[in-house]
PDB file of N, CA and C in Angstrom:
ATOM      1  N   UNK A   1       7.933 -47.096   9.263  1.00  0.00           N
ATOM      2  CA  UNK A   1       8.588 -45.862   8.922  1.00  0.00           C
ATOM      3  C   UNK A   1       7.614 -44.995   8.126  1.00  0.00           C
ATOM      4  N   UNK A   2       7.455 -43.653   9.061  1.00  0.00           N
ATOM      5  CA  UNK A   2       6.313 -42.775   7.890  1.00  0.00           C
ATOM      6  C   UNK A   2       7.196 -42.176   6.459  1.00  0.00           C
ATOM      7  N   UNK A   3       6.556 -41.848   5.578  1.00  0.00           N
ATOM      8  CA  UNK A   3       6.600 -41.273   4.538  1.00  0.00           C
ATOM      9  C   UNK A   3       6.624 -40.022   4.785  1.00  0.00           C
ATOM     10  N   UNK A   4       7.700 -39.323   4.653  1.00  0.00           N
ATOM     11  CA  UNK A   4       7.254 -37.507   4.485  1.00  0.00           C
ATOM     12  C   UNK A   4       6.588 -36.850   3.448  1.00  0.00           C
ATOM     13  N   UNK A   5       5.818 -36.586   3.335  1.00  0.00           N
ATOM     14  CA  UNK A   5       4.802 -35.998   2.273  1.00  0.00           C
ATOM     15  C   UNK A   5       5.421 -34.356   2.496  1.00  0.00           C
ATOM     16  N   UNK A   6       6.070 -33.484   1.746  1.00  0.00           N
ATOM     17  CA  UNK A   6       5.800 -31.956   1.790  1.00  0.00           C
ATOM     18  C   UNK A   6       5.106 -31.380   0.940  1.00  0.00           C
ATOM     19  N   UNK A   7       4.512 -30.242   1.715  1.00  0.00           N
ATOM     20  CA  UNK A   7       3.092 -29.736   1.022  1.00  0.00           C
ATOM     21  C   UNK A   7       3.853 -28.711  -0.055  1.00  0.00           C
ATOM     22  N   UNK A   8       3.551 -28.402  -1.201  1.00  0.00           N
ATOM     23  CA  UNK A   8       4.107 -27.180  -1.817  1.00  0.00           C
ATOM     24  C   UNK A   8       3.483 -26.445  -2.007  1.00  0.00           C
ATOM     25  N   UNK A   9       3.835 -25.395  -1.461  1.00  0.00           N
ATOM     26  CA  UNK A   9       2.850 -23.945  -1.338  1.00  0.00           C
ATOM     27  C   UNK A   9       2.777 -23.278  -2.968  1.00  0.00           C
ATOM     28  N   UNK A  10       1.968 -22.241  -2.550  1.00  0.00           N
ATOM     29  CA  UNK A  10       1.197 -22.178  -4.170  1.00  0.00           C
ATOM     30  C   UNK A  10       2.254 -21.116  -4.206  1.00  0.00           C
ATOM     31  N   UNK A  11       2.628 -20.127  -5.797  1.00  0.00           N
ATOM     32  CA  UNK A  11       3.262 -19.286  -5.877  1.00  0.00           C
ATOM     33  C   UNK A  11       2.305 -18.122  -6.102  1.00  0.00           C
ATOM     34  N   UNK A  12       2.956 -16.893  -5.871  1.00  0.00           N
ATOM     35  CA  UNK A  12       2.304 -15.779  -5.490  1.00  0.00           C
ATOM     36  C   UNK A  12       3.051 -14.527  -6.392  1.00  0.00           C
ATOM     37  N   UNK A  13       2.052 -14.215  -7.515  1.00  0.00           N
ATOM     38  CA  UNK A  13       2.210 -12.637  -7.844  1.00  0.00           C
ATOM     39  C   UNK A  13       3.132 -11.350  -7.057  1.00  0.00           C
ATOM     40  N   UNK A  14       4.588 -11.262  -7.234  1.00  0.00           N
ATOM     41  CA  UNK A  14       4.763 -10.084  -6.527  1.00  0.00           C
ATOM     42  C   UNK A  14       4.237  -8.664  -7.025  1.00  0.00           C
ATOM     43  N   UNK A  15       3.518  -9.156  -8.267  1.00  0.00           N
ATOM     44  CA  UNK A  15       3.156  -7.353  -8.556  1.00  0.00           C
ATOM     45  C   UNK A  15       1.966  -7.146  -8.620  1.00  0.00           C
ATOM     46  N   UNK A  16       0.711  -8.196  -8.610  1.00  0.00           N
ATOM     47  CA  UNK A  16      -0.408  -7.727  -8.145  1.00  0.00           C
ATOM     48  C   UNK A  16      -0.933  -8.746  -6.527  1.00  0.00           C
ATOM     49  N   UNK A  17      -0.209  -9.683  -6.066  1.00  0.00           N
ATOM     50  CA  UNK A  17      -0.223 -10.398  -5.115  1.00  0.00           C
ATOM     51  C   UNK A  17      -1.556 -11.367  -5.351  1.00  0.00           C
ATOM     52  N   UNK A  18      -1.675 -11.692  -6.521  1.00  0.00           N
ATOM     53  CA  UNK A  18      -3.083 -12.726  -7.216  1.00  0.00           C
ATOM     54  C   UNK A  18      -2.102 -14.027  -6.883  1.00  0.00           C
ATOM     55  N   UNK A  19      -2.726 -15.273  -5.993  1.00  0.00           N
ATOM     56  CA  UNK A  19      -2.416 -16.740  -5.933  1.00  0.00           C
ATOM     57  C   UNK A  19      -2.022 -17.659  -7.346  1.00  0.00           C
ATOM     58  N   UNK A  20      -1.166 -17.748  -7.970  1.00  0.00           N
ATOM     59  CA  UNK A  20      -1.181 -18.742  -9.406  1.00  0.00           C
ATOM     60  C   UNK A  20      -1.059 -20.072  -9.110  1.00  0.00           C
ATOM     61  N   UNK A  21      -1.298 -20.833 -10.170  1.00  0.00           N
ATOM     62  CA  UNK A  21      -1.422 -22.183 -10.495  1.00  0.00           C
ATOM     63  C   UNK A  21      -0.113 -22.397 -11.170  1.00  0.00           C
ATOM     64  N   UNK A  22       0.231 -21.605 -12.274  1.00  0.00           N
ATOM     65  CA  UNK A  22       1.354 -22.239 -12.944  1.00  0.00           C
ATOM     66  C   UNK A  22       2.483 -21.367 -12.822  1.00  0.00           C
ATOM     67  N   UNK A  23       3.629 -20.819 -14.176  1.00  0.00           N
ATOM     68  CA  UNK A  23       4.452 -20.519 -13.912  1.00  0.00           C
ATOM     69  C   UNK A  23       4.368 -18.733 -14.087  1.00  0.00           C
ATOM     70  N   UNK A  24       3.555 -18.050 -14.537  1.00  0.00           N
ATOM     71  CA  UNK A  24       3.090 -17.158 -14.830  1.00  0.00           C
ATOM     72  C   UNK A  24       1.774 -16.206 -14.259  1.00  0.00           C
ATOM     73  N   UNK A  25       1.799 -14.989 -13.757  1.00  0.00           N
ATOM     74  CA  UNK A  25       0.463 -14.389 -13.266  1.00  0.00           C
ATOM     75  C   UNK A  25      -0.238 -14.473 -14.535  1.00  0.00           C
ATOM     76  N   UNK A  26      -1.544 -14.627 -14.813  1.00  0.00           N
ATOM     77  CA  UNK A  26      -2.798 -14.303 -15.884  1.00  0.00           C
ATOM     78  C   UNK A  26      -3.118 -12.945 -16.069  1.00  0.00           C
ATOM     79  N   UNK A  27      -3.012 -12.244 -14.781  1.00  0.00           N
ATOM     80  CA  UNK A  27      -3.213 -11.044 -14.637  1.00  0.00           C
ATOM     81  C   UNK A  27      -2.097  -9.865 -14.987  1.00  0.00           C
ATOM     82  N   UNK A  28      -0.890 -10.344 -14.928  1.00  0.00           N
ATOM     83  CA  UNK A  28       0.166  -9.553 -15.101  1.00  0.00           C
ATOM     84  C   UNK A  28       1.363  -9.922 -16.069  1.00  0.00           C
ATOM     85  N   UNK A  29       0.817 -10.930 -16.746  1.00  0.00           N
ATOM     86  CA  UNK A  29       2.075 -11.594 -17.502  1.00  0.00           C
ATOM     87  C   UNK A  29       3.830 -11.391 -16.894  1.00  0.00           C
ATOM     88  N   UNK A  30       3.662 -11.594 -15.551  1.00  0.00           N
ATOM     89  CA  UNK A  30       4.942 -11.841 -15.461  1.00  0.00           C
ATOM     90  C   UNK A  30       4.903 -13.124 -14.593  1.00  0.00           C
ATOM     91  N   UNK A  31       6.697 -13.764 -14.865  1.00  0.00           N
ATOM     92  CA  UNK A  31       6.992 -14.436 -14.278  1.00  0.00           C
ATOM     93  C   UNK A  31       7.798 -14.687 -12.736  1.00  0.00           C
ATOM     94  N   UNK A  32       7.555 -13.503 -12.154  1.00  0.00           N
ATOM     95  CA  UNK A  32       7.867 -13.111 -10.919  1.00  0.00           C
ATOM     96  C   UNK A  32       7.320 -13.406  -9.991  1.00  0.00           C
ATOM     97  N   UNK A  33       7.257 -14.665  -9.217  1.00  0.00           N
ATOM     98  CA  UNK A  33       6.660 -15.149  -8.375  1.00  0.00           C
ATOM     99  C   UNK A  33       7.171 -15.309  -7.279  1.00  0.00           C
ATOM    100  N   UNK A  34       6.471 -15.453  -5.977  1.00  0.00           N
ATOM    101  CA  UNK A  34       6.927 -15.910  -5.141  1.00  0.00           C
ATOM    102  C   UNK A  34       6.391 -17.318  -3.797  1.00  0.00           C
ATOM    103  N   UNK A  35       6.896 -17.858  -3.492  1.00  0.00           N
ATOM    104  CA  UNK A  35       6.445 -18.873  -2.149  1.00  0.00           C
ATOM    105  C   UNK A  35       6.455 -18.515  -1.270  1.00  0.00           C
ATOM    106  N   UNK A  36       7.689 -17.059  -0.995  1.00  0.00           N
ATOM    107  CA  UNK A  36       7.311 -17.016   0.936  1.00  0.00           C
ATOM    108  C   UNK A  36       6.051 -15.815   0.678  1.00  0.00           C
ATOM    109  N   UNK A  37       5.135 -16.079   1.219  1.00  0.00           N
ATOM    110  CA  UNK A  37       3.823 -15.010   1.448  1.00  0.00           C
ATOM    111  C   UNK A  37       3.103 -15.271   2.708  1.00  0.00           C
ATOM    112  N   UNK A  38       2.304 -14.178   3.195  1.00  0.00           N
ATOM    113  CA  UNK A  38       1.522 -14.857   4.356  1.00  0.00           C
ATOM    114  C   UNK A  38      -0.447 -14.328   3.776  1.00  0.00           C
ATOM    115  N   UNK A  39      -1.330 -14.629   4.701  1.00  0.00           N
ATOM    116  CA  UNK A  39      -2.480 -14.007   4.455  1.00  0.00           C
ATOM    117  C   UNK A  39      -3.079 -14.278   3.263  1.00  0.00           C
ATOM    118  N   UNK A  40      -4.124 -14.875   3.391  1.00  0.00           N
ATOM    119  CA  UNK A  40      -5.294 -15.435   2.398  1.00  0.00           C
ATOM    120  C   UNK A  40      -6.013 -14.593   2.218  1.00  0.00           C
ATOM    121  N   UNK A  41      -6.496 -14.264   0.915  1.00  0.00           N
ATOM    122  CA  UNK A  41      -7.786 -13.194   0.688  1.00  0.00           C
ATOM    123  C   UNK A  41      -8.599 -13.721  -0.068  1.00  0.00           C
ATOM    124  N   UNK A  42     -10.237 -14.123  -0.389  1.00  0.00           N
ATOM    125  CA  UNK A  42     -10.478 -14.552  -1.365  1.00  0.00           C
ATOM    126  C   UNK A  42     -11.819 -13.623  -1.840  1.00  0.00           C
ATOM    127  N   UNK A  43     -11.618 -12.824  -3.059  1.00  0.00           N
ATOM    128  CA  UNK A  43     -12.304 -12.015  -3.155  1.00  0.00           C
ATOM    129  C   UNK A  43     -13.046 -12.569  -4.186  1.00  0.00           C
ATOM    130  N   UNK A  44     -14.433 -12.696  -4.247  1.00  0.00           N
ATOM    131  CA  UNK A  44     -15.993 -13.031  -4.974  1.00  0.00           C
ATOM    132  C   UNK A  44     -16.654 -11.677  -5.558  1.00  0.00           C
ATOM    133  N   UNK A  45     -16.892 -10.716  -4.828  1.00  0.00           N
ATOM    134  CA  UNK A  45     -17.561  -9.614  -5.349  1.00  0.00           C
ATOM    135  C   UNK A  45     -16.514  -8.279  -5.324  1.00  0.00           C
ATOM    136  N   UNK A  46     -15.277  -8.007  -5.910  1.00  0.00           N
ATOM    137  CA  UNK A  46     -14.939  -6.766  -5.378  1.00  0.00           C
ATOM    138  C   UNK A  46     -15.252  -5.829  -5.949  1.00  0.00           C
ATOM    139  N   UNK A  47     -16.105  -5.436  -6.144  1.00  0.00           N
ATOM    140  CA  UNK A  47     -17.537  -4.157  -6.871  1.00  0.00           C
ATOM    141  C   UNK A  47     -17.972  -3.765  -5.448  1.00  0.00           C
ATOM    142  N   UNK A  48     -18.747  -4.689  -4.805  1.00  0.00           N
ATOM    143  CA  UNK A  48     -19.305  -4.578  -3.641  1.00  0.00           C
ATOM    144  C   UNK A  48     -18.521  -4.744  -2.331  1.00  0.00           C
ATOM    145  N   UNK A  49     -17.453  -5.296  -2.123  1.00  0.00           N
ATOM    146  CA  UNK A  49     -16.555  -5.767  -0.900  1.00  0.00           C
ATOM    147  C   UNK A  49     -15.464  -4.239  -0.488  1.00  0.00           C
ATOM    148  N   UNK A  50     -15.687  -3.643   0.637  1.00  0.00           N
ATOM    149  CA  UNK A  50     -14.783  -2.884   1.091  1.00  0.00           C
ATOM    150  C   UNK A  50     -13.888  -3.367   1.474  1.00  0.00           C
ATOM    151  N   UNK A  51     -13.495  -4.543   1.569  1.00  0.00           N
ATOM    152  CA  UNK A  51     -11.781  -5.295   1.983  1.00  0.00           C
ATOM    153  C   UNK A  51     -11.339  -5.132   0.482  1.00  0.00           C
ATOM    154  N   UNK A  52     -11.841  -5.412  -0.430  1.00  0.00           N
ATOM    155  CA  UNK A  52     -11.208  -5.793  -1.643  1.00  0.00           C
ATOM    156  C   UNK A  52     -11.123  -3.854  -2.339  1.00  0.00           C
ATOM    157  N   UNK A  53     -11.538  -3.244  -1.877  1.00  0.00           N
ATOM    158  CA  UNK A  53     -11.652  -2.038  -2.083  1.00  0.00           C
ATOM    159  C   UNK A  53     -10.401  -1.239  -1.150  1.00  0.00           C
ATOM    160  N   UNK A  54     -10.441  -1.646  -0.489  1.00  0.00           N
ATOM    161  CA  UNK A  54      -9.246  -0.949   0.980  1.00  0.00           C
ATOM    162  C   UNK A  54      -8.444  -1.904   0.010  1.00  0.00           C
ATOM    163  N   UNK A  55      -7.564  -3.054  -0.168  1.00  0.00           N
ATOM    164  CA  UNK A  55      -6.297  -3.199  -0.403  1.00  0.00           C
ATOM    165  C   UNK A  55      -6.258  -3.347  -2.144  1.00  0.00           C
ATOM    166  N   UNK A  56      -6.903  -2.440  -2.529  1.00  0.00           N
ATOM    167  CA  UNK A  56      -7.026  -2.218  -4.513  1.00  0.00           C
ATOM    168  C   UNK A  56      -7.425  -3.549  -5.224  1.00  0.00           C
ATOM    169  N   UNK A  57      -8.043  -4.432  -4.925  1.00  0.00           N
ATOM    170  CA  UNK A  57      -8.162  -5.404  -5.895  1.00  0.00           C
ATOM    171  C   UNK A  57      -9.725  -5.199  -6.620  1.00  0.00           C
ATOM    172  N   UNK A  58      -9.303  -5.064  -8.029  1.00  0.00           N
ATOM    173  CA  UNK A  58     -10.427  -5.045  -9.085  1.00  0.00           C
ATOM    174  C   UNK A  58     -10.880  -6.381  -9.408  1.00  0.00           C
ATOM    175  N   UNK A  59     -10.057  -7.568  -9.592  1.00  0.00           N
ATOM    176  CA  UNK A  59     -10.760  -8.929 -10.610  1.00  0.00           C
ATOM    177  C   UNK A  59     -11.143  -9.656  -9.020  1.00  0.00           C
ATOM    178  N   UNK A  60     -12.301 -10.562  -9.332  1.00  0.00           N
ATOM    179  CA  UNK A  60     -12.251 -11.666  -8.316  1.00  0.00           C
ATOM    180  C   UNK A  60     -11.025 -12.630  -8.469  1.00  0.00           C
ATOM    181  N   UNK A  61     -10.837 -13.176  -6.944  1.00  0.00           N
ATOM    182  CA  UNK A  61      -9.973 -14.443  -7.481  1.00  0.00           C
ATOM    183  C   UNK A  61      -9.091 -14.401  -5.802  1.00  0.00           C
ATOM    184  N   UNK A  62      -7.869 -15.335  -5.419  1.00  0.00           N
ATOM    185  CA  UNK A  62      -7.016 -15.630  -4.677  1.00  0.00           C
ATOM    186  C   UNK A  62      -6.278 -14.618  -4.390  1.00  0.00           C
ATOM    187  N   UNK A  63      -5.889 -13.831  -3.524  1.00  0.00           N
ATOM    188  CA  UNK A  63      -4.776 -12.955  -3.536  1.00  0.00           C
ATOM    189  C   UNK A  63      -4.431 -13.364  -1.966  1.00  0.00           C
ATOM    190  N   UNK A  64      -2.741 -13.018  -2.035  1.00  0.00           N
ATOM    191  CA  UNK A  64      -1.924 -13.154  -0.516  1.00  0.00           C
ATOM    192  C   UNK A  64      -2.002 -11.426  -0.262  1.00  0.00           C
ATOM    193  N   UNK A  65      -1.852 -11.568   1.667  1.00  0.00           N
ATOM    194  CA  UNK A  65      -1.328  -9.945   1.988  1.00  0.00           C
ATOM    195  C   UNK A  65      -0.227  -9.328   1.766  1.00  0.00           C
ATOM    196  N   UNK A  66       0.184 -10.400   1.996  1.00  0.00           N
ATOM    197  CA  UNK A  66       1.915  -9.931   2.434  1.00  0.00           C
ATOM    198  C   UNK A  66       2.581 -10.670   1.584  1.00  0.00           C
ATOM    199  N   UNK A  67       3.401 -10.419   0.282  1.00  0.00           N
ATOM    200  CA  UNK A  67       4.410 -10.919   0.045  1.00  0.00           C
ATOM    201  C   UNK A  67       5.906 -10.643  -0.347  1.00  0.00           C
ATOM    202  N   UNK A  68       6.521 -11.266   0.068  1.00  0.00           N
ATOM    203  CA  UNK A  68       8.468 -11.437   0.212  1.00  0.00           C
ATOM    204  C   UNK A  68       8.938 -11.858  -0.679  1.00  0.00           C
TER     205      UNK A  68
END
């Protein structure tokens, strides 16, 4: 008999759409999160990156596209 393992998806910033770890954005001090999201972004340079420039993101770090 297998074991069901479910994966738990990470929670997601609805007000700057930054990926979190815990219960709180770092970036926005709120606790408004969400799980349903779609679209991975992972921005390293956004000084220099026109993706991270086209959808407003200033800090490096995890952000979703779309979130619900």
């Amino acid at each position: 008999m297998a074991v069901s393992t479910k994966k738990q998806l990470p929670k997601v910033c609805r007000e700057c759409h930054r990926v979190v770890d815990g219960e709180t954005c770092v970036i926005c001090s709120t606790s408004n999160l969400s799980t349903d999201w779609s679209g991975y972004l992972v921005v390293i340079d956004p000084i220099n990156s026109e993706v991270a420039k086209k959808v407003n993101i200033n800090l490096p770090g995890r952000y979703a596209l779309k979130v619900r």
